[in-house]
N, C-alpha and C. Protein backbone atom coordinates (compact mmCIF):
# COMPACT_ATOMS: atom_id res chain seq x y z
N UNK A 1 8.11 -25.14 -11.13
CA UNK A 1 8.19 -24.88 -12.55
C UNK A 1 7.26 -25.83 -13.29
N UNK A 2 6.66 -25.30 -14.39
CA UNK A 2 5.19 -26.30 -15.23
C UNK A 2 6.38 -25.91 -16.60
N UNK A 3 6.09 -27.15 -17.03
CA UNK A 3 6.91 -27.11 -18.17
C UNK A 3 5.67 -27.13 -19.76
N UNK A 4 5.63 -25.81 -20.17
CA UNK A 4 4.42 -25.84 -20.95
C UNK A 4 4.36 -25.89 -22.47
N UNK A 5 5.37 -26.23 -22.99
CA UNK A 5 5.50 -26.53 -24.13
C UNK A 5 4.93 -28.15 -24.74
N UNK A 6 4.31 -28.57 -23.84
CA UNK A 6 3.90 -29.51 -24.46
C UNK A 6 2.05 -29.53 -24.34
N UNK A 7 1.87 -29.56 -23.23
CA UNK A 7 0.24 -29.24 -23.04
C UNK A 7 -0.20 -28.27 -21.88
N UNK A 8 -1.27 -27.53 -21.94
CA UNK A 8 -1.96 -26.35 -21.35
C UNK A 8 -2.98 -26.85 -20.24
N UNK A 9 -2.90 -28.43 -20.20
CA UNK A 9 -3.96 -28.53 -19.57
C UNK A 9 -3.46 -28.47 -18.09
N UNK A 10 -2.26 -29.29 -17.79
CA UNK A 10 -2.03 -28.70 -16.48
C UNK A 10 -2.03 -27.64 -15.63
N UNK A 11 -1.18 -26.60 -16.63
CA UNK A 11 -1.32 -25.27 -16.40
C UNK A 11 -2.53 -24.16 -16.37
N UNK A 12 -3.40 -24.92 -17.20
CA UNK A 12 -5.05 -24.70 -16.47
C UNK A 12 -5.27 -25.05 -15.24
N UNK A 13 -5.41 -26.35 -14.68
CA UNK A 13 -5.77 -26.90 -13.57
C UNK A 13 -5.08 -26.05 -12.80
N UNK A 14 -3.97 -25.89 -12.53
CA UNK A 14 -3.17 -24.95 -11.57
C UNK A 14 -3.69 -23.63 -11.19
N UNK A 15 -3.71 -22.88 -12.12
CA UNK A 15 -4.84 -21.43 -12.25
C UNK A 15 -6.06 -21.73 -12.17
N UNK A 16 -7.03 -22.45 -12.28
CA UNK A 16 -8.04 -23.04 -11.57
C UNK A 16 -8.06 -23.08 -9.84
N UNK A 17 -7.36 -23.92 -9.51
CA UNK A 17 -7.45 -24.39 -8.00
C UNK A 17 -7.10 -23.17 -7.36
N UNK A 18 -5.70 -22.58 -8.03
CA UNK A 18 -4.18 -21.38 -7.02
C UNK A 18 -4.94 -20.60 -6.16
N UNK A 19 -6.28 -20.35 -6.34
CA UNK A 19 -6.95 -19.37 -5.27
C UNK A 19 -7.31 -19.60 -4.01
N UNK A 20 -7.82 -21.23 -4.22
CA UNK A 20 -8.33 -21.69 -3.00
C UNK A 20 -6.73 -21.86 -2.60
N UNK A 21 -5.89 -22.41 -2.30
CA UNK A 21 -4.85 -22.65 -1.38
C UNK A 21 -4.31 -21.44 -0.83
N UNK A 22 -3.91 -21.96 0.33
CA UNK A 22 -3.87 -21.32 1.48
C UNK A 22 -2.94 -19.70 1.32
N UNK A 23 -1.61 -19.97 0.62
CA UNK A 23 -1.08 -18.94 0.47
C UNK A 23 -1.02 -18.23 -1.31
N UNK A 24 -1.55 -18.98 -1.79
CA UNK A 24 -2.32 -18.61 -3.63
C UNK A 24 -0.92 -19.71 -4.01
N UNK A 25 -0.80 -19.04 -5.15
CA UNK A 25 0.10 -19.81 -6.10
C UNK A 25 1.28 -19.14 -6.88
N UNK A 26 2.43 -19.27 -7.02
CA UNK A 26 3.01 -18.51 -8.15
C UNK A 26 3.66 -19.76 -9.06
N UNK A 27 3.55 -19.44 -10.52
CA UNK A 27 3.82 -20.40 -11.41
C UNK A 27 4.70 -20.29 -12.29
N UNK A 28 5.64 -20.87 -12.19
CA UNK A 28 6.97 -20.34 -13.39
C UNK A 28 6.98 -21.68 -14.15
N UNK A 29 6.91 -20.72 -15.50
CA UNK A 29 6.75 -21.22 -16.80
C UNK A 29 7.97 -22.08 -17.28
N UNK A 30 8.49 -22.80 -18.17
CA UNK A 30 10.16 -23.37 -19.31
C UNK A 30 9.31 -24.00 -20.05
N UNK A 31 9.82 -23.50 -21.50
CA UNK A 31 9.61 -23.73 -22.95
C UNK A 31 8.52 -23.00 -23.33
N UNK A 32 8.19 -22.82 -24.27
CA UNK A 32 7.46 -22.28 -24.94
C UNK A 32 6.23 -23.11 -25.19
N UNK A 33 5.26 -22.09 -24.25
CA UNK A 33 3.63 -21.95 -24.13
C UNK A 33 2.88 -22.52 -25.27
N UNK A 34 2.19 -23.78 -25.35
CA UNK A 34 1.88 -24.00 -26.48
C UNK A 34 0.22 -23.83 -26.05
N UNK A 35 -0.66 -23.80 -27.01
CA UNK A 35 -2.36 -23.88 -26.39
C UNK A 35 -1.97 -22.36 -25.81
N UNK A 36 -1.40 -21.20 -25.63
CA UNK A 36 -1.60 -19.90 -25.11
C UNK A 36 -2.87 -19.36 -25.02
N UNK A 37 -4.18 -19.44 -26.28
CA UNK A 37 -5.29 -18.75 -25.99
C UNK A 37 -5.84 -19.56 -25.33
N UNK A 38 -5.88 -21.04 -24.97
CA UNK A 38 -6.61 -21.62 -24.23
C UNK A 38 -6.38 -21.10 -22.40
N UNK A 39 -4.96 -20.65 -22.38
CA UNK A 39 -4.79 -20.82 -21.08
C UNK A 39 -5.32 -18.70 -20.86
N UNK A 40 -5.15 -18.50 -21.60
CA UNK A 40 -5.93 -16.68 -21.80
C UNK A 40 -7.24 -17.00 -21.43
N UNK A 41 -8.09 -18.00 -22.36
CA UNK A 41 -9.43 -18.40 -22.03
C UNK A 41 -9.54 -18.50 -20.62
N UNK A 42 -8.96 -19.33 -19.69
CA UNK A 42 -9.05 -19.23 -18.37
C UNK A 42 -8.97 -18.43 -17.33
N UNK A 43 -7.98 -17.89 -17.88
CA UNK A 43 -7.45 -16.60 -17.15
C UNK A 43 -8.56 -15.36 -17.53
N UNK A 44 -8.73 -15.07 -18.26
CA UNK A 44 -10.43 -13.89 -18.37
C UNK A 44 -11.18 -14.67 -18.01
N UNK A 45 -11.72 -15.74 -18.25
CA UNK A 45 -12.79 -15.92 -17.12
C UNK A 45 -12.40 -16.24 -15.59
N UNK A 46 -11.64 -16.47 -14.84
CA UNK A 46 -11.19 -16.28 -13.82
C UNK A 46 -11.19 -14.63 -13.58
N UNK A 47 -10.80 -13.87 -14.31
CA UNK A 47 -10.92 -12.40 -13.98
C UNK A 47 -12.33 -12.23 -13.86
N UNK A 48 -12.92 -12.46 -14.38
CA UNK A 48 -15.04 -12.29 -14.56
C UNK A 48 -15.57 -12.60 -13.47
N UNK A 49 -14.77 -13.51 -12.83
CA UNK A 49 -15.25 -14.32 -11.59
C UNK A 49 -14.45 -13.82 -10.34
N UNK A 50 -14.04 -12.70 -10.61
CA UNK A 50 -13.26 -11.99 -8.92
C UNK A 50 -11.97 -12.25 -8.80
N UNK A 51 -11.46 -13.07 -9.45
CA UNK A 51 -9.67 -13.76 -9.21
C UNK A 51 -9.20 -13.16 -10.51
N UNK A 52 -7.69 -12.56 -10.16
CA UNK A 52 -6.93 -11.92 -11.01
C UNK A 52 -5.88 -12.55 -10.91
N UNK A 53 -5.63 -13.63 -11.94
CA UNK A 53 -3.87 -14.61 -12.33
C UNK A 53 -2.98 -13.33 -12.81
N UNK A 54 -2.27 -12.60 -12.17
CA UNK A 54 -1.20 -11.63 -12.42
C UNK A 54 -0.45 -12.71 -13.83
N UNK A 55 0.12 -12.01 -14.41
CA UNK A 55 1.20 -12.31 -15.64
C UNK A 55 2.67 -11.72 -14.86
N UNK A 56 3.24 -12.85 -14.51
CA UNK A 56 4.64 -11.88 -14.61
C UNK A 56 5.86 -12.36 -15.38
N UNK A 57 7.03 -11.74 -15.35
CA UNK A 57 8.09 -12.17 -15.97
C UNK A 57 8.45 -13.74 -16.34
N UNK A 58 7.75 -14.57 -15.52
CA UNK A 58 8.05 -15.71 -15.64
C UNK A 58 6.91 -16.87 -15.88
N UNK A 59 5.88 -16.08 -15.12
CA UNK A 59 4.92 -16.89 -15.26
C UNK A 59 3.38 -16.41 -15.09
N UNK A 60 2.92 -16.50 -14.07
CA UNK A 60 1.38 -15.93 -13.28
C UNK A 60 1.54 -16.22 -11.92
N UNK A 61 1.02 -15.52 -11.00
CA UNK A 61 0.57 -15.54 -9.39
C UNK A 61 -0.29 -15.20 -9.51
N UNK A 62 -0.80 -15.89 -8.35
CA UNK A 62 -2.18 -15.41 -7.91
C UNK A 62 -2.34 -15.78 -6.16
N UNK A 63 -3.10 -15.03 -5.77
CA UNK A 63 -3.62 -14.59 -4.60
C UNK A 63 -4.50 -15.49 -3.95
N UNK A 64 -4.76 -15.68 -2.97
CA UNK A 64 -5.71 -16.27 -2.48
C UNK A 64 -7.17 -15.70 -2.50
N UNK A 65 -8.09 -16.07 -2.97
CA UNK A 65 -9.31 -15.72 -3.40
C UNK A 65 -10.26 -16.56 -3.71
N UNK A 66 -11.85 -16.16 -3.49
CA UNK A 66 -13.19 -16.81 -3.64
C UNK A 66 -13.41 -16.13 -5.00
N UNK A 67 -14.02 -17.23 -6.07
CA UNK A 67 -14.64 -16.87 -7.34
C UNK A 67 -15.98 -16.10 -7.33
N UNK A 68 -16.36 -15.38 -7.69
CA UNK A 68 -17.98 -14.95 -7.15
C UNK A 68 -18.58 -15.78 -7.71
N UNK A 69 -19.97 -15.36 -7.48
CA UNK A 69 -20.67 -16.59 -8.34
C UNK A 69 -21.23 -15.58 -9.93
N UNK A 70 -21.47 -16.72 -10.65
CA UNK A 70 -22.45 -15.94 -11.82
C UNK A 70 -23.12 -17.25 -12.44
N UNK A 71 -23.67 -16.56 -13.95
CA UNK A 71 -23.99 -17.84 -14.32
C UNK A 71 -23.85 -17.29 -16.02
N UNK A 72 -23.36 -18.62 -16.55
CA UNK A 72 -22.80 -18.44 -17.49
C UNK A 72 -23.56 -19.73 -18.47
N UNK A 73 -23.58 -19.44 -19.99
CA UNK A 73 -24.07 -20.17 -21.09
C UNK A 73 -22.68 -20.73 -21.99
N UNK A 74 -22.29 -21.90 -21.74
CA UNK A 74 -21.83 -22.78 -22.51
C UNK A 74 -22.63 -23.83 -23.43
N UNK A 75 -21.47 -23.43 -24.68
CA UNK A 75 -21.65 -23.95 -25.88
C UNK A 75 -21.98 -25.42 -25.38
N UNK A 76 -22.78 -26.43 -26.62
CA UNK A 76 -23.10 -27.83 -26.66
C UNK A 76 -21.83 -28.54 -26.71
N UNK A 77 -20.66 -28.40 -26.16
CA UNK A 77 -19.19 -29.14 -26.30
C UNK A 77 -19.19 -29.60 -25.02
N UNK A 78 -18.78 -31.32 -24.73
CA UNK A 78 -18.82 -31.45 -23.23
C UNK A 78 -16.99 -31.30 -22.97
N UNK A 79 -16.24 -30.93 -23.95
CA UNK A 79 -15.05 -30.66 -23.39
C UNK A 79 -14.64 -29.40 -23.00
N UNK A 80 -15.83 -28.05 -23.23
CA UNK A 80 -15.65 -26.86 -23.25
C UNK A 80 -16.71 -26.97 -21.83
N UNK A 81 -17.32 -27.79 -21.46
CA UNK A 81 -17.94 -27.73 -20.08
C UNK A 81 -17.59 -28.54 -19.03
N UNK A 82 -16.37 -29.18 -19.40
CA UNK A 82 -15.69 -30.00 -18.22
C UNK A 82 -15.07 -28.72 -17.09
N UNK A 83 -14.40 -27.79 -17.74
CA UNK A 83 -13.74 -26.84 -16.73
C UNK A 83 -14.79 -25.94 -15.93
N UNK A 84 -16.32 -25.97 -16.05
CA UNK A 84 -17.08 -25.21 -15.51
C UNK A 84 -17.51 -26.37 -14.23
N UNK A 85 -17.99 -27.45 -15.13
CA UNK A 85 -18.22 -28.64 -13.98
C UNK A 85 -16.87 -29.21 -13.17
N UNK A 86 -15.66 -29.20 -13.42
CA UNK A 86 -14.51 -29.34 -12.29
C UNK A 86 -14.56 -28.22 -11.26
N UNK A 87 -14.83 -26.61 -11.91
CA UNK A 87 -14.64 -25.45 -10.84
C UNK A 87 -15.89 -25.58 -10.03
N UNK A 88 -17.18 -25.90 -10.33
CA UNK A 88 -18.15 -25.99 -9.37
C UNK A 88 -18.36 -27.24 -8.80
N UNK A 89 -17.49 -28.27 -9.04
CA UNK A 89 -17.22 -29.15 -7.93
C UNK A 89 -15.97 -28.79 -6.84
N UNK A 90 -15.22 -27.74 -7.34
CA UNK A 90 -14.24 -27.48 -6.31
C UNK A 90 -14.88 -26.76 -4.75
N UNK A 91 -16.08 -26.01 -5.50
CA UNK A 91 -16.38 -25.02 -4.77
C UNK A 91 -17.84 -25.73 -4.13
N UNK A 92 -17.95 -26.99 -4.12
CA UNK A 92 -19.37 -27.47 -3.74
C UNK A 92 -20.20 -26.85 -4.02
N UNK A 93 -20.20 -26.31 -5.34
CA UNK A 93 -21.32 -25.75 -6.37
C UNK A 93 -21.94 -26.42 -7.24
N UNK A 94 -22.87 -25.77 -8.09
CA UNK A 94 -23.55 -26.82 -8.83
C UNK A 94 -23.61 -26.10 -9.83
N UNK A 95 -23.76 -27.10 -11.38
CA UNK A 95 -24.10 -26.49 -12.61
C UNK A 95 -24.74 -27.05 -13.20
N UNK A 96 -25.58 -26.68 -13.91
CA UNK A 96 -26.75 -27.47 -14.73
C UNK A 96 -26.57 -27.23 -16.41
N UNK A 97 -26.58 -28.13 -16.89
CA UNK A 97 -26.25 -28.18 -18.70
C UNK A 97 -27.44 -28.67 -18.90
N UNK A 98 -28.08 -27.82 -20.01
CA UNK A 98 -29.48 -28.17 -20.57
C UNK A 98 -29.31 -28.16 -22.31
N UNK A 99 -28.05 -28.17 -22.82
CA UNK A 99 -27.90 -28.68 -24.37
C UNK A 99 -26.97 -29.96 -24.71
C-alpha cells in the first residue's frame, strides 16, 4: 500500500521502475491522491513508450515490460527532466539536454 495523500513522487518512482521487475507491480492506493495530473503525466507517457499502468479499483498494475525507445523534447525545467534522466539511467540509456 503507497499512501498518497501526501506526495506523488513516490508513487511515480514505483510506476517508473514496476516494469522492469520480475513479476511487474500492483499498487494499492489510501487517502486521497494528491498531485493526480502529475502521476497521469507519467502514466501517458509510459503508455507512449509501450508500458500500460492498468487503473484499477484500488490502484494501478502493471506488467512486466521494456519501454521502447523514442525521443522526446523537454521543456528548459531541470525538474521536468529529472524523470527522463532517472528512466534512461534505469535502462542504461542515454539522454542529451541541449536547453
Amino acid at each position: 500500500m503507497v499512501k498518497s495523500d501526501v506526495s506523488s513522487q513516490y508513487l511515480t518512482a514505483l510506476l517508473l521502475i514496476a516494469p522492469s521487475l520480475q513479476r511487474g507491480l500492483e499498487i494499492a492506493l489510501t487517502g486521497e491522491q494528491v498531485s493526480a495530473s502529475y502521476v497521469e503525466i507519467t502514466r501517458r507517457e509510459m503508455i507512449k513508450r509501450g508500458v500500460n499502468p492498468r487503473i484499477t479499483e484500488s490502484g494501478f498494475a502493471i506488467e512486466p515490460a521494456e519501454y521502447s525507445e523514442s525521443e522526446v523534447r523537454i521543456e528548459g525545467d531541470a525538474s521536468a527532466s529529472t524523470y527522463f534522466a532517472a528512466l534512461a539511467t534505469l535502462h542504461r540509456s542515454r539522454v542529451e539536454f541541449q536547453n
